[in-house]
N, C-alpha and C. Protein backbone atom coordinates (compact mmCIF):
# COMPACT_ATOMS: atom_id res chain seq x y z
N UNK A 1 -47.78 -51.69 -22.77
CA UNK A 1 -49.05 -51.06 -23.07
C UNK A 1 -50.06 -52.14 -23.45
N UNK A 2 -51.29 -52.02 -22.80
CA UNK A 2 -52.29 -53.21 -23.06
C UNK A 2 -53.22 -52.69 -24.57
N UNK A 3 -53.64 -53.59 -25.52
CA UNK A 3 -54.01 -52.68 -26.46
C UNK A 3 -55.88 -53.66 -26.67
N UNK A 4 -56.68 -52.86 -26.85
CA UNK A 4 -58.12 -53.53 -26.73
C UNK A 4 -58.71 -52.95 -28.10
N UNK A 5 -59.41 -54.44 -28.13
CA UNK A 5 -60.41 -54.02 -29.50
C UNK A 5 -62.17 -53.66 -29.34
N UNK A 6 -62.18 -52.76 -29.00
CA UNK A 6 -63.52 -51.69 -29.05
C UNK A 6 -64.58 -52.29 -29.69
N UNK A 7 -65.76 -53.19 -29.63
CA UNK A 7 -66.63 -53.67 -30.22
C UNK A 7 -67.99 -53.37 -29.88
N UNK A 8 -68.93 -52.34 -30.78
CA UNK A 8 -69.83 -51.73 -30.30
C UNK A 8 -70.80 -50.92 -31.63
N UNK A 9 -71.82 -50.96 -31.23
CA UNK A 9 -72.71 -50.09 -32.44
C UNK A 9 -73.52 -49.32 -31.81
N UNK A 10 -74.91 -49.51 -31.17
CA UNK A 10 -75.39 -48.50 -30.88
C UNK A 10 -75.55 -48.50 -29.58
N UNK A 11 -74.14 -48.74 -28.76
CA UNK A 11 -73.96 -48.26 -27.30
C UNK A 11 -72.65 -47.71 -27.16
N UNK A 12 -72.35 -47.29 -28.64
CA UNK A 12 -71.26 -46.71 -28.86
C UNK A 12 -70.69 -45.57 -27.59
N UNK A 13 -71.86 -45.27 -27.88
CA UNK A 13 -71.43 -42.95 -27.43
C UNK A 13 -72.15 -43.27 -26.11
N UNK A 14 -72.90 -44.31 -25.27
CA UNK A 14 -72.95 -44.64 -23.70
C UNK A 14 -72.28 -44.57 -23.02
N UNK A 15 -72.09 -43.81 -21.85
CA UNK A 15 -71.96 -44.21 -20.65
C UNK A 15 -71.03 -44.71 -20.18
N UNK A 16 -71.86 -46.12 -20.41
CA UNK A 16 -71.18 -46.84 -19.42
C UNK A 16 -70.20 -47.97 -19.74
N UNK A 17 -69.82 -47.53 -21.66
CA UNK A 17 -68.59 -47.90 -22.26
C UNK A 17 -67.80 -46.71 -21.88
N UNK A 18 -67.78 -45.90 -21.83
CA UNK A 18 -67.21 -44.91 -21.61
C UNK A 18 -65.80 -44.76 -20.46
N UNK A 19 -66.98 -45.12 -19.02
CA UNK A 19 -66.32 -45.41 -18.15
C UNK A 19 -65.48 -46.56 -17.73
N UNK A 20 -66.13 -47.91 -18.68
CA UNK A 20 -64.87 -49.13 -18.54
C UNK A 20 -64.07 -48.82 -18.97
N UNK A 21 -64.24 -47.67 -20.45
CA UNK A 21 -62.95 -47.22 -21.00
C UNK A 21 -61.69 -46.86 -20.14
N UNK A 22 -62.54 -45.63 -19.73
CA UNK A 22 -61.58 -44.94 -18.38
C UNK A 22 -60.95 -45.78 -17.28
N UNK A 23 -62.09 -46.82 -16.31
CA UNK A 23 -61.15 -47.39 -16.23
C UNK A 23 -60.11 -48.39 -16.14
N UNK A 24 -60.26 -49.08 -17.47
CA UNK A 24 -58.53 -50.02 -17.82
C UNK A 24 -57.77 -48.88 -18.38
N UNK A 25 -57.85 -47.63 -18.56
CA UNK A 25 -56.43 -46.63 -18.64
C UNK A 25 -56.13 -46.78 -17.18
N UNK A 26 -57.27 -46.49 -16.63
CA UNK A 26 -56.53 -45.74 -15.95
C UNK A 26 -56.03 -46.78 -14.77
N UNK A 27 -55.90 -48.07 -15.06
CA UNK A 27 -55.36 -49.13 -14.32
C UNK A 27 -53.55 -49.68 -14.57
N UNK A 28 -53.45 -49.26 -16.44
CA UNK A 28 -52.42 -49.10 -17.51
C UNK A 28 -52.21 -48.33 -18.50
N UNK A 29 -51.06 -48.34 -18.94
CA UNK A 29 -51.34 -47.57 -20.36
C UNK A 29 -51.96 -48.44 -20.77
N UNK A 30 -53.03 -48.08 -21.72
CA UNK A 30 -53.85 -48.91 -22.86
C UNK A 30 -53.82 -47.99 -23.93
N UNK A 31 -54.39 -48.67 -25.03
CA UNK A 31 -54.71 -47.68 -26.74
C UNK A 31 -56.12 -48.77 -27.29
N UNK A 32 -56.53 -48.47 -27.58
CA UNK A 32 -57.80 -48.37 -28.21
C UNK A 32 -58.05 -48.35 -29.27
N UNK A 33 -58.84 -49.50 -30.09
CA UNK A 33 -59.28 -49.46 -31.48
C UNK A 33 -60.83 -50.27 -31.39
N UNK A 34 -61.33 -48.91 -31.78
CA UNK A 34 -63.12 -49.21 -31.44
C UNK A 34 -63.48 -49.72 -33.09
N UNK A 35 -64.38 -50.59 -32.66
CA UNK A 35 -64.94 -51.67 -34.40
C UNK A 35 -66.69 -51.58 -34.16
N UNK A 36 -66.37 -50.28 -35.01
CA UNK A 36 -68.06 -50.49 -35.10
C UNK A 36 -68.73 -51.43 -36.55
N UNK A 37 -69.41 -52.31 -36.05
CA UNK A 37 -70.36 -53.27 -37.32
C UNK A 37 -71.47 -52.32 -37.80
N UNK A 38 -71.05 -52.56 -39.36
CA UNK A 38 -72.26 -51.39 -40.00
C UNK A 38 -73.61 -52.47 -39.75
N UNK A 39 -74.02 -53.07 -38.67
CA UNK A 39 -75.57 -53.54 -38.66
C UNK A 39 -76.55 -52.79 -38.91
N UNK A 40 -77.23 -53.33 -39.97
CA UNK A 40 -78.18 -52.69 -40.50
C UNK A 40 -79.00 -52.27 -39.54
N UNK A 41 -79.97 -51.29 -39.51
CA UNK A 41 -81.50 -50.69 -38.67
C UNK A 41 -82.40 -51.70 -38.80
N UNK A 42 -82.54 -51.52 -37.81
CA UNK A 42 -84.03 -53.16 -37.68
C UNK A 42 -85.39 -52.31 -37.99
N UNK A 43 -86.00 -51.06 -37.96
CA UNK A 43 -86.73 -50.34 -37.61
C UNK A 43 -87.22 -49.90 -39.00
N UNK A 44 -86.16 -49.78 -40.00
CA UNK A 44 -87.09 -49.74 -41.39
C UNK A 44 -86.25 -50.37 -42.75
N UNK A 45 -87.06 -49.97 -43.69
CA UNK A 45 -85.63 -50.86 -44.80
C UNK A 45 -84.40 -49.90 -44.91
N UNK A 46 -83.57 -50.49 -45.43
CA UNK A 46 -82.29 -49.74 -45.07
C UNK A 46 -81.65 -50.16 -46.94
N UNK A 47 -80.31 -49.35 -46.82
CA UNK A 47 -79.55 -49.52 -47.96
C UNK A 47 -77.94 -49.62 -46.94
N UNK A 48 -76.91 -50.68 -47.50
CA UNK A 48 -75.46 -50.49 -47.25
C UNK A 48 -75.14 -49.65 -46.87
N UNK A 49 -74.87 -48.47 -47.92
CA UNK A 49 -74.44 -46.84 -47.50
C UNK A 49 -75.15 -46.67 -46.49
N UNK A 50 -76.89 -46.62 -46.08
CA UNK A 50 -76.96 -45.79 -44.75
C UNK A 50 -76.40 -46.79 -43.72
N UNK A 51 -76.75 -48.06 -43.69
CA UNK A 51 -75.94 -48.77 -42.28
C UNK A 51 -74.41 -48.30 -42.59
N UNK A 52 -73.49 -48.15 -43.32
CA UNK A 52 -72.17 -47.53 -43.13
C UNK A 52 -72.25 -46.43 -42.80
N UNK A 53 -73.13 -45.37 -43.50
CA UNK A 53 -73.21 -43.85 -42.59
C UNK A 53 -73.39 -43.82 -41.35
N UNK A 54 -74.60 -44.32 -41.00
CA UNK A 54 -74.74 -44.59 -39.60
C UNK A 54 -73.32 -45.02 -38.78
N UNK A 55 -73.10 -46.28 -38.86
CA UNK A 55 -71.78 -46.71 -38.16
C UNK A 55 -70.44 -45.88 -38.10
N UNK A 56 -70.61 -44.90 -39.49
CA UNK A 56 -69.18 -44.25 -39.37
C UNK A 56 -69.32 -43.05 -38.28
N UNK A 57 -70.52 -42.57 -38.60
CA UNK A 57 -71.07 -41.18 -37.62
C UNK A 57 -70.93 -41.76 -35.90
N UNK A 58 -71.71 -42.63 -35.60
CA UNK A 58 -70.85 -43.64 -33.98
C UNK A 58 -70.13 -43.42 -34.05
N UNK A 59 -68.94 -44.39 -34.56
CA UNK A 59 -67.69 -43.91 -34.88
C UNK A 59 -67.04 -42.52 -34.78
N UNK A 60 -67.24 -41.81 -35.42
CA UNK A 60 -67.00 -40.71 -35.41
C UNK A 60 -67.35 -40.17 -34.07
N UNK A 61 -68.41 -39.92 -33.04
CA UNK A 61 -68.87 -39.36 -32.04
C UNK A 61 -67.91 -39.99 -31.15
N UNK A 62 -67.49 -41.61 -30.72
CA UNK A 62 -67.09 -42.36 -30.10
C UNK A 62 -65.39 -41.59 -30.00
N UNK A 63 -64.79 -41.57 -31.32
CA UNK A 63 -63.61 -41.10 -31.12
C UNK A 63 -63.20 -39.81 -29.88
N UNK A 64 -64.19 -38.80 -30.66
CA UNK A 64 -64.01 -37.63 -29.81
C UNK A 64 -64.44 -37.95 -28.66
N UNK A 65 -65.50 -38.91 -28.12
CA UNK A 65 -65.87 -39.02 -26.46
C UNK A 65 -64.18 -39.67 -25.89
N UNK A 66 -63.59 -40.63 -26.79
CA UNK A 66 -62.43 -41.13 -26.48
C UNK A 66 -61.56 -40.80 -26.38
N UNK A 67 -61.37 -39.40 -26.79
CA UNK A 67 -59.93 -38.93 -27.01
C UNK A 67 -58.76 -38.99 -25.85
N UNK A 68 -59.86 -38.65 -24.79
CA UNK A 68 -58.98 -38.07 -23.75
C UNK A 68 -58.71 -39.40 -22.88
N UNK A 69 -59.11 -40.52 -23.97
CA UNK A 69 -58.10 -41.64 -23.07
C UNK A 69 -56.67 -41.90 -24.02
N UNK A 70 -56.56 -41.54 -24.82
CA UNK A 70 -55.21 -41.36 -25.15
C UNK A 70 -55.12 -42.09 -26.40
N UNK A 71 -54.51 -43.02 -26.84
CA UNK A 71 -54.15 -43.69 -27.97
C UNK A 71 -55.76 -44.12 -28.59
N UNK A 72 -56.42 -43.76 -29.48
CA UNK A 72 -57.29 -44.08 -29.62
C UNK A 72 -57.33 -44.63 -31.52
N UNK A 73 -58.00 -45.37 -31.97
CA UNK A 73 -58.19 -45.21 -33.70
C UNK A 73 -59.72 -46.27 -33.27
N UNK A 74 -60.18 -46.18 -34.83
CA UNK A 74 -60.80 -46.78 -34.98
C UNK A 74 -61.60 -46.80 -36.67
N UNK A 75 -62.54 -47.89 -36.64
CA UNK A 75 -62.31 -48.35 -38.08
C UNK A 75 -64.37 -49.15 -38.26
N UNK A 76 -64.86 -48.97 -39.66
CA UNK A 76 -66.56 -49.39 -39.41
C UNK A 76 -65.93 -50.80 -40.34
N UNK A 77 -66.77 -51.90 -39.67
CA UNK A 77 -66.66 -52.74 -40.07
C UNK A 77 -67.46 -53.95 -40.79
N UNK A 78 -67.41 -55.31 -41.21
CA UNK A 78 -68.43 -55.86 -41.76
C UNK A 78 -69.60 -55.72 -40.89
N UNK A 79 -71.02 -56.13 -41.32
CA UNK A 79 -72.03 -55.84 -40.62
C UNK A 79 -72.02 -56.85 -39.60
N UNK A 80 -71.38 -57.87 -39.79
CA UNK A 80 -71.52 -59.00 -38.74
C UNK A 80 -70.60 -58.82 -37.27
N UNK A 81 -70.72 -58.61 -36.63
CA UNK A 81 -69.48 -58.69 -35.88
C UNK A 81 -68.44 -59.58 -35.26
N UNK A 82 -68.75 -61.01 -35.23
CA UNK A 82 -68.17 -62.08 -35.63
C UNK A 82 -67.18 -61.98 -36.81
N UNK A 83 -67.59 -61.62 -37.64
CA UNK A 83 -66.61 -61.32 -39.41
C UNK A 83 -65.81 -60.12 -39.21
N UNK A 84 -66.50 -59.09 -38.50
CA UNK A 84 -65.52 -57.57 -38.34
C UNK A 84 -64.51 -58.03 -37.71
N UNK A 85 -64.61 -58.70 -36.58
CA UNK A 85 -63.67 -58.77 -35.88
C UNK A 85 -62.32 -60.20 -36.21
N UNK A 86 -62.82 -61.02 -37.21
CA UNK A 86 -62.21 -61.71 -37.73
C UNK A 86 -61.00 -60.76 -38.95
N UNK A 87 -61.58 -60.03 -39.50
CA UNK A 87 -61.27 -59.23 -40.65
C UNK A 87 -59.78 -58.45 -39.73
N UNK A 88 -59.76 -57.82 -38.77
CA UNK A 88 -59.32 -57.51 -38.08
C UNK A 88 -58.27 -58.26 -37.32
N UNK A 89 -57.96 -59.05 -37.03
CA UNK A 89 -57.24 -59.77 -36.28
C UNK A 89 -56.69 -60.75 -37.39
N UNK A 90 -57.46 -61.01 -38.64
CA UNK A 90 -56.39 -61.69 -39.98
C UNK A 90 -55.67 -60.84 -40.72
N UNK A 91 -56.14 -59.50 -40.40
CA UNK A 91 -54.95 -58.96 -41.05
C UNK A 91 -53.73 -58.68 -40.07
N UNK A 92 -53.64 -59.04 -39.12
CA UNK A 92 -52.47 -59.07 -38.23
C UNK A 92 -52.39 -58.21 -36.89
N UNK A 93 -53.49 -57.49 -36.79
CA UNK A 93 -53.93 -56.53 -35.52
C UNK A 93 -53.50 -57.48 -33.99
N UNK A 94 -52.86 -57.18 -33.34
CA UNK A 94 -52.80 -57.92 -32.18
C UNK A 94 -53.08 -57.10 -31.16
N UNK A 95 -54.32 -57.70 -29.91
CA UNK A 95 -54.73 -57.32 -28.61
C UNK A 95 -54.43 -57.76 -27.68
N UNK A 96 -54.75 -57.41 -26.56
CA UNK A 96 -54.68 -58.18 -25.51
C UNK A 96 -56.08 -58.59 -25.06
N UNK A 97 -56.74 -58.10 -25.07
CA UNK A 97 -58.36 -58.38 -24.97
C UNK A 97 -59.41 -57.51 -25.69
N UNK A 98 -60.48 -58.13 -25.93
CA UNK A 98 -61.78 -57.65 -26.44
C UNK A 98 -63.13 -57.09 -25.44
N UNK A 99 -63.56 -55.49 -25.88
CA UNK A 99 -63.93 -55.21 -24.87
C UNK A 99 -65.53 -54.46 -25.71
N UNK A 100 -66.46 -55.79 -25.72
CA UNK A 100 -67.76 -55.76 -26.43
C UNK A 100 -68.87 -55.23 -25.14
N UNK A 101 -69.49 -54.08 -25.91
CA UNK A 101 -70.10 -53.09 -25.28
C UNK A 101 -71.66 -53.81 -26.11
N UNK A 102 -72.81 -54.40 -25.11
CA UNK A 102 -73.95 -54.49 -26.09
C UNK A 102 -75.36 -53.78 -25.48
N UNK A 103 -76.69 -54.08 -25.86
CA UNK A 103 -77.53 -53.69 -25.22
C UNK A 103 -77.82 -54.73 -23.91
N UNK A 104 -78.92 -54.34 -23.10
CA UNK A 104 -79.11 -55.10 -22.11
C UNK A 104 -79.68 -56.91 -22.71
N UNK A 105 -79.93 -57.68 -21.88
CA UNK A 105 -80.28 -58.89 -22.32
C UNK A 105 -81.99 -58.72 -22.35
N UNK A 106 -82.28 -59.37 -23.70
CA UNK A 106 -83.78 -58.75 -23.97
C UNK A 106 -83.85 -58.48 -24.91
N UNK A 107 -83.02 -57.19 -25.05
CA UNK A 107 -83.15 -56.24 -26.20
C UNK A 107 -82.17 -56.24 -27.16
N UNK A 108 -80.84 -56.72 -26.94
CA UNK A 108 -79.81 -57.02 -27.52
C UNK A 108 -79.80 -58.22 -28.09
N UNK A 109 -79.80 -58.05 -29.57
CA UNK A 109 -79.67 -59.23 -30.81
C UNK A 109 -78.47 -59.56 -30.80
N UNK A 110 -77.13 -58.94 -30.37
CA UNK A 110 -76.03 -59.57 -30.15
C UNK A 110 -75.48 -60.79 -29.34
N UNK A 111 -76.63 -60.18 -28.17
CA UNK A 111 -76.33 -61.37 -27.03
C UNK A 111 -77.22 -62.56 -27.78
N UNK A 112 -78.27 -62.27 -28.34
CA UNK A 112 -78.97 -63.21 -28.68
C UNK A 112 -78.44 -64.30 -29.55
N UNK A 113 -77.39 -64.01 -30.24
CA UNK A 113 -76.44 -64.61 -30.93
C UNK A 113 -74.88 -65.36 -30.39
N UNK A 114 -75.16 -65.20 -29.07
CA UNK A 114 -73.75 -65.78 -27.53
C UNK A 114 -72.81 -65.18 -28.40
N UNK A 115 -72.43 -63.82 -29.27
CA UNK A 115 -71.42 -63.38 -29.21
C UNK A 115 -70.38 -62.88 -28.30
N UNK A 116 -70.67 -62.98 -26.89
CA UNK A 116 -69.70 -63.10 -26.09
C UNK A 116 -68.59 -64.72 -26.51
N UNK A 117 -69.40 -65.34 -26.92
CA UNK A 117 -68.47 -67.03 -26.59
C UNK A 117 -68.06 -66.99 -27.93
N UNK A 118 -68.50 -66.72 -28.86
CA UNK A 118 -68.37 -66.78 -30.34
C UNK A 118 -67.02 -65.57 -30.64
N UNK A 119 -66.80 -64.24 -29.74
CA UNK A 119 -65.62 -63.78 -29.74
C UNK A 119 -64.59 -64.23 -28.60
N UNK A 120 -64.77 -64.43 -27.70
CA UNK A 120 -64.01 -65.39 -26.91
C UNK A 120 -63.12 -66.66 -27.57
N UNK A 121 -63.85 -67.32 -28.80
CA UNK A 121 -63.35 -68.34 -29.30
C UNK A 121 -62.12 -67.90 -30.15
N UNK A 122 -61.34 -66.59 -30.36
CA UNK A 122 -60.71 -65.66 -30.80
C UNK A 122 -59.45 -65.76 -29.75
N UNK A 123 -59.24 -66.71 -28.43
CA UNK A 123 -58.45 -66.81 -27.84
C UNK A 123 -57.72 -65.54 -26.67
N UNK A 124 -58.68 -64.48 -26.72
CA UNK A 124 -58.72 -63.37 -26.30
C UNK A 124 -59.77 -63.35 -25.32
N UNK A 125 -59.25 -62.53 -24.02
CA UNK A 125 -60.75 -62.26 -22.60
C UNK A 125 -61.36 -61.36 -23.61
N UNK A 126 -63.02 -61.06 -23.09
CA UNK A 126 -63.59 -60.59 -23.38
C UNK A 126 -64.31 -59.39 -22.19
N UNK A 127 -64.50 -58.54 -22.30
CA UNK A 127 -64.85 -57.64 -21.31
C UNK A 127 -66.14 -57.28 -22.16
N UNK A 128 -67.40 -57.57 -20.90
CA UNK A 128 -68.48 -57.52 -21.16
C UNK A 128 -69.38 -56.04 -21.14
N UNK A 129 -69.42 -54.78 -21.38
CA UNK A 129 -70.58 -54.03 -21.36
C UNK A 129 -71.69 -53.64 -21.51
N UNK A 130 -72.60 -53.45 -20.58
CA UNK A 130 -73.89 -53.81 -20.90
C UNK A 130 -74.33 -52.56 -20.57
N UNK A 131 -74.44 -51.67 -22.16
CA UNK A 131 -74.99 -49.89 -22.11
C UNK A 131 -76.03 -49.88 -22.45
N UNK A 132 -76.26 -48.46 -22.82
CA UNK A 132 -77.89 -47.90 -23.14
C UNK A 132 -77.55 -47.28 -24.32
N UNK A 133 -78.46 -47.44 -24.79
CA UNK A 133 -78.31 -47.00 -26.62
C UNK A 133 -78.81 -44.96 -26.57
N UNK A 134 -77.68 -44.29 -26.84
CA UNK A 134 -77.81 -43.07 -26.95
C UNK A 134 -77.90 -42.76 -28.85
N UNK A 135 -79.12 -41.76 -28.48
CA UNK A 135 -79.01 -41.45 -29.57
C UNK A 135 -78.21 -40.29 -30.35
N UNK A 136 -77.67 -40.34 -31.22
CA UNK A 136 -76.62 -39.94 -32.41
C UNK A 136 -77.24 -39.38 -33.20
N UNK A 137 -76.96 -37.89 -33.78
CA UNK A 137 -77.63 -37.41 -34.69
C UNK A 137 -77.01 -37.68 -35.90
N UNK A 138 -77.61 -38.12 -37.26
CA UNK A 138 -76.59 -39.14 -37.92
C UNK A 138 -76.78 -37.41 -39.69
């Protein structure tokens, strides 16, 4: 069974994570553990608790879009995603690859940060998605 670490915030409940989801099942068994980063809202001031509400509610929507690929969990994590996903893999989590869902290039502060190469350096492929930010009623 191939097992992937889900890395995503607000292209969580898209599309067109959705369907890469679907298909590496449906290429293997796989199981699934989606890591959403409580990143704060760029759009106004924010407090901890709401960037964790926010992220858990993704989370939460993401599971149920996921279910029906089968082995699914998942978990909200530091705001960084560099650190979430460190946090994760030191406590002993083992994958076979990382499968980071971001916004398009432009608009995405993730890419803006080469977190593709910066989780890559994690010794793990990285599978790239490039969704549309749906909105979540939080």
């Amino acid at each position: 069974m191939q097992r992937y670490l889900v890395v995503a915030n607000r292209t969580l409940a898209g599309g067109e994570l959705v369907a890469t989801l679907r298909d590496l099942a449906g290429k293997t068994s796989c199981a699934f553990h989606v890591l959403v980063p409580a990143t704060p809202p760029s759009d106004h001031t924010w407090t901890e608790v709401e960037a964790h509400t926010i992220a858990r509610r993704r989370l939460e929507v993401a599971l149920e879009r996921f279910a029906h690929l089968g082995d699914v969990t998942g978990e909200v994590g530091d705001e960084h995603p560099v650190d979430a996903v460190r946090d994760v893999l030191e406590r002993g989590e083992r994958f076979d690859g990382i499968v980071l869902s971001t916004l398009k290039p432009g608009l995405s502060r993730w890419l803006r940060l080469d977190l593709i190469s910066r989780l890559e350096s994690f010794g793990l492929p990285v599978v790239h998605v490039v969704g549309t930010e749906e909105a979540i009623r939080i």
